[in-house]
Protein backbone atom coordinates (compact mmCIF):
# COMPACT_ATOMS: atom_id res chain seq x y z
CA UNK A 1 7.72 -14.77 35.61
CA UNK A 2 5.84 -11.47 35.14
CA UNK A 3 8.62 -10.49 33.01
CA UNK A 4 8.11 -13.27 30.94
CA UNK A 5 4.58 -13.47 30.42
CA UNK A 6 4.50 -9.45 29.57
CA UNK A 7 7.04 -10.30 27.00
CA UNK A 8 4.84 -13.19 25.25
CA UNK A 9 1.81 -11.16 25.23
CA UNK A 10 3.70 -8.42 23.51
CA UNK A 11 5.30 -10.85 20.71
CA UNK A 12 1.77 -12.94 20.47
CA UNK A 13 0.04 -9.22 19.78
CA UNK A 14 2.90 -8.19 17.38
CA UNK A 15 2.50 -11.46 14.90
CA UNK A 16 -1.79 -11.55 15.78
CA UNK A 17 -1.42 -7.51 14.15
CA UNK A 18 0.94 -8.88 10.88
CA UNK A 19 -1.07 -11.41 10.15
CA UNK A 20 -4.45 -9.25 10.55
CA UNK A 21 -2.52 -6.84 8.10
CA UNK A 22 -1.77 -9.19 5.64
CA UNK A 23 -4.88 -11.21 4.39
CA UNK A 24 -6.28 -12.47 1.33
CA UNK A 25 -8.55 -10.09 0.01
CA UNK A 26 -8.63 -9.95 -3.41
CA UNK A 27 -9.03 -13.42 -5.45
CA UNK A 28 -9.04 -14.36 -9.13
CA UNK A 29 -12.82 -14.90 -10.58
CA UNK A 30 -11.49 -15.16 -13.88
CA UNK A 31 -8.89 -14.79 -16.70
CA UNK A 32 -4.74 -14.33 -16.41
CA UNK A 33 -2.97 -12.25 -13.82
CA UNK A 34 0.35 -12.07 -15.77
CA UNK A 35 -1.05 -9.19 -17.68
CA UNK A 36 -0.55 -7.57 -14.59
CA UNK A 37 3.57 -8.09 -15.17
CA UNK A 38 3.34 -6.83 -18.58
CA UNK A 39 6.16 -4.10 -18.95
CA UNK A 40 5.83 -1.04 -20.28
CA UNK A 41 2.04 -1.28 -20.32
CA UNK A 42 -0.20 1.87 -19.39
CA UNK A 43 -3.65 0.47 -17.62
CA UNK A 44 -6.28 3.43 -17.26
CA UNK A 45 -8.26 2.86 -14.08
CA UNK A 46 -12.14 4.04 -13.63
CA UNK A 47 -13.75 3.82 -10.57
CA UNK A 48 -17.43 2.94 -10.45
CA UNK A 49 -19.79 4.03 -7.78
CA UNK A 50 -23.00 3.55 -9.55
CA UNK A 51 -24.20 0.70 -7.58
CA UNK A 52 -22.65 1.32 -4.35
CA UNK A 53 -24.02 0.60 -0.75
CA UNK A 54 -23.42 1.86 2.08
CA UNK A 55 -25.23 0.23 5.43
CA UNK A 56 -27.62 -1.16 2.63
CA UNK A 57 -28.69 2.07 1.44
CA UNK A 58 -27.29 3.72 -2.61
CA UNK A 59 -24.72 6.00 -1.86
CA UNK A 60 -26.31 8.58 -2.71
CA UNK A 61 -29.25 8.13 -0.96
CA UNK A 62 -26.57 7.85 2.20
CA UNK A 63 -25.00 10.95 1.10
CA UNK A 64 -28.12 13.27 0.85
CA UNK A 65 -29.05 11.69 4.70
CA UNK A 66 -25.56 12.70 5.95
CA UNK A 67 -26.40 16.46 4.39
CA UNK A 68 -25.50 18.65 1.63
CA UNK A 69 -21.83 18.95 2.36
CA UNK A 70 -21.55 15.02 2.37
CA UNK A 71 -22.99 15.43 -1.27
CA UNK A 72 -20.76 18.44 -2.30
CA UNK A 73 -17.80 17.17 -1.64
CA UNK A 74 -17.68 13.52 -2.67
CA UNK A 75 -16.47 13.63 -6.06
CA UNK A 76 -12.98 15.72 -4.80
CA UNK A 77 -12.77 13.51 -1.27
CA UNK A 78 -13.06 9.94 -3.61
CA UNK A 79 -10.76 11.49 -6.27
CA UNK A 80 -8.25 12.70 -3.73
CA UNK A 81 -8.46 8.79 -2.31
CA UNK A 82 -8.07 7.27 -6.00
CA UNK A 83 -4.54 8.98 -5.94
CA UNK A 84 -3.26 6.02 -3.17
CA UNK A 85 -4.14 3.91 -5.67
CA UNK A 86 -2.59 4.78 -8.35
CA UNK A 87 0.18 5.49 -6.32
CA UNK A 88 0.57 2.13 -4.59
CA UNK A 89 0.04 0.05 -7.34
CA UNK A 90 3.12 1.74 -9.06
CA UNK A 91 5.12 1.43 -6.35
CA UNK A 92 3.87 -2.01 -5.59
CA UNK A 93 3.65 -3.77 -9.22
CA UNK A 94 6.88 -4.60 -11.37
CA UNK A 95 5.02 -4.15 -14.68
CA UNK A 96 1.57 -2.87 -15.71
CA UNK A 97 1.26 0.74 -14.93
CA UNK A 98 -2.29 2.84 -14.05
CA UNK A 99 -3.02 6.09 -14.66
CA UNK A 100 -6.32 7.98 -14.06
CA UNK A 101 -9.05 7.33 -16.55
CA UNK A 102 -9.15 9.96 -19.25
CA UNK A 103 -5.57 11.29 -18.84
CA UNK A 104 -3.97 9.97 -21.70
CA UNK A 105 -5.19 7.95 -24.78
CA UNK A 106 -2.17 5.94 -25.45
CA UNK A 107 -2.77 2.76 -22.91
CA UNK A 108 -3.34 -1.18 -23.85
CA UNK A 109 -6.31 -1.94 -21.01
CA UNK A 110 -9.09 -0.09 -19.06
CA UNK A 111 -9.51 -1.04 -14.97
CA UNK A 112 -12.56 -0.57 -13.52
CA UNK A 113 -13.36 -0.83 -10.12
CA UNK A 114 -16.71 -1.65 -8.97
CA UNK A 115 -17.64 -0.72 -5.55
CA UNK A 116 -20.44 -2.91 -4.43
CA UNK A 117 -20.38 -1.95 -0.91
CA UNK A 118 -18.72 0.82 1.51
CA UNK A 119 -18.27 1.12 5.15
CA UNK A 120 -17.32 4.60 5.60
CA UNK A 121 -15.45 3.64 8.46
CA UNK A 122 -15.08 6.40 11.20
CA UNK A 123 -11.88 8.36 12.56
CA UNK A 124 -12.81 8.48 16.38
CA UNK A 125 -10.65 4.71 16.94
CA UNK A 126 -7.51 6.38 15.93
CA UNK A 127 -7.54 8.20 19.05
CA UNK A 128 -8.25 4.74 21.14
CA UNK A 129 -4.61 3.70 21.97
CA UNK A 130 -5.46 0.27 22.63
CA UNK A 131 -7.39 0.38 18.99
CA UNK A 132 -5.82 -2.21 16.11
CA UNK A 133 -4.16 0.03 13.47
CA UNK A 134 -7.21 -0.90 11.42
CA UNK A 135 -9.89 -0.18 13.45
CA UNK A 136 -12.55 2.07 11.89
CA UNK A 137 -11.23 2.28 8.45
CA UNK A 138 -12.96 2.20 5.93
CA UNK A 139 -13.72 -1.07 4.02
CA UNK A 140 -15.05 -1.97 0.91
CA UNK A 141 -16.15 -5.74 -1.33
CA UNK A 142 -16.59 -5.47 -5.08
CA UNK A 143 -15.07 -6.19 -8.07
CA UNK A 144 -11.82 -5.16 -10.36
CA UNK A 145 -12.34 -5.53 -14.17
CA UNK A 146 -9.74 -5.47 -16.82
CA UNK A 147 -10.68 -5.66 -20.40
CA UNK A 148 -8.50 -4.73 -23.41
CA UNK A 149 -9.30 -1.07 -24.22
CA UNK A 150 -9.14 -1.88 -28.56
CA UNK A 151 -11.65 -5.09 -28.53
CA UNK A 152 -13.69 -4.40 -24.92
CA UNK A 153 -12.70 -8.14 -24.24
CA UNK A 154 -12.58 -8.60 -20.52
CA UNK A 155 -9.50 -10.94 -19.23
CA UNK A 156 -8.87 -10.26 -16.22
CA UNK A 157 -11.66 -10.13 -13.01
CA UNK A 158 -11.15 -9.82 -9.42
CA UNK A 159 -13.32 -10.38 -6.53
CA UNK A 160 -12.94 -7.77 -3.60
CA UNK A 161 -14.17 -9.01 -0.20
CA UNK A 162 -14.23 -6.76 2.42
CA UNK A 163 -10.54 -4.71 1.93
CA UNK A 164 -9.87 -2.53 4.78
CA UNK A 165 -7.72 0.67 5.48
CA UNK A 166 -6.17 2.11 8.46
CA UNK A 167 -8.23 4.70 11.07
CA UNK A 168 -7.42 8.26 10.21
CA UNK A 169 -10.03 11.29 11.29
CA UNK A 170 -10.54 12.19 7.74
CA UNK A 171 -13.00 10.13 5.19
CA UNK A 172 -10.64 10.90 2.29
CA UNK A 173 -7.54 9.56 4.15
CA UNK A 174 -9.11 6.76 5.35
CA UNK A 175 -11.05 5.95 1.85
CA UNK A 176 -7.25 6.65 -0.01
CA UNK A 177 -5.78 3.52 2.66
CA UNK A 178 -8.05 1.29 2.01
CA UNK A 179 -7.33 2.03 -1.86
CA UNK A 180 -3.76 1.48 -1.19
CA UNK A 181 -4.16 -1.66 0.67
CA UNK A 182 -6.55 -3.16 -2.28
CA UNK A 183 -3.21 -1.52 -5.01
CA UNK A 184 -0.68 -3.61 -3.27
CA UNK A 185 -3.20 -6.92 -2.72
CA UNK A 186 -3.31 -6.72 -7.13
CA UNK A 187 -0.16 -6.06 -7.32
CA UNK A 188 0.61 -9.50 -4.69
CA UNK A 189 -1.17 -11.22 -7.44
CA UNK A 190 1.20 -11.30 -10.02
């Protein structure tokens, strides 16, 4: 009987941690996401901080409480993270392609991601081994924009709400998961 119960607490865990992995995220505000499935189309992808919170504070204003290092190095740590994305979604998505904004000047539509609000997450659960996978990542809720890059006419925009990465001990890591979980939610869409 022991034997028994141990085994369907172990498969109730195992589907409760799928299903916690896979959730709706990212829904459709506005427009068509079949220009996501558009072949042999180059998307360049910005990502916007400018109005970003973090525990209800700018994120700079966050930054410049956490010190000068925090400051220093959060253009390369959030750059390093934007690679997962672009990554992900090219692995992920069977048409549109993204590349980094500025890197070429041949591409049909411009992405940009607005982060409305950050939670930094922390790296101290990964070392909890009774922790969820997820468990101190870092999360964000926002909004994706696509507009055609020749008119500026927007037609495609997604709402963000509250995307989550996995736990890892470093804020770039766990800031480049969370991009890669938000890649492959877009690329679900199409």
């Amino acid at each position: 009987m022991k034997k028994i119960f141990t085994l369907l607490a172990v498969a109730l865990l195992s589907i409760g941690s799928l299903n916690a992995r896979k959730q709706d995220h990212v829904s459709v505000v506005s427009g068509d996401v079949d220009i996501l499935g558009e072949k042999e189309t180059l998307c360049s992808v910005k990502f916007d901080y400018s109005n970003t919170k973090v525990d209800e504070k700018p994120l700079m204003e966050y930054l410049k409480e956490k010190g000068d290092d925090y400051v220093n190095d959060w253009d390369e740590e959030a750059t390093f993270a934007h690679q997962y994305f672009y990554v992900s979604f090219n692995d992920e998505n069977r048409g549109m392609e993204v590349i980094g904004f500025g890197t070429e000047d041949v591409y049909t539509y411009e992405m940009t991601i607005h982060v409305d609000e950050l939670d930094l997450g922390e790296g101290g659960s990964m070392f909890n081994p009774w922790a969820r996978r997820d468990a101190g990542g870092m999360q964000m809720s926002g909004t994706v924009e696509i507009k055609k890059k020749d008119s500026g006419e927007t037609v495609l925009v997604l709402k963000v709400d509250g995307i989550k990465g996995e736990s890892h001990i470093s804020q770039r890591v766990r800031m480049g998961l969370m991009y890669d979980n938000l890649a492959e939610e877009i690329a679900d869409l199409d």
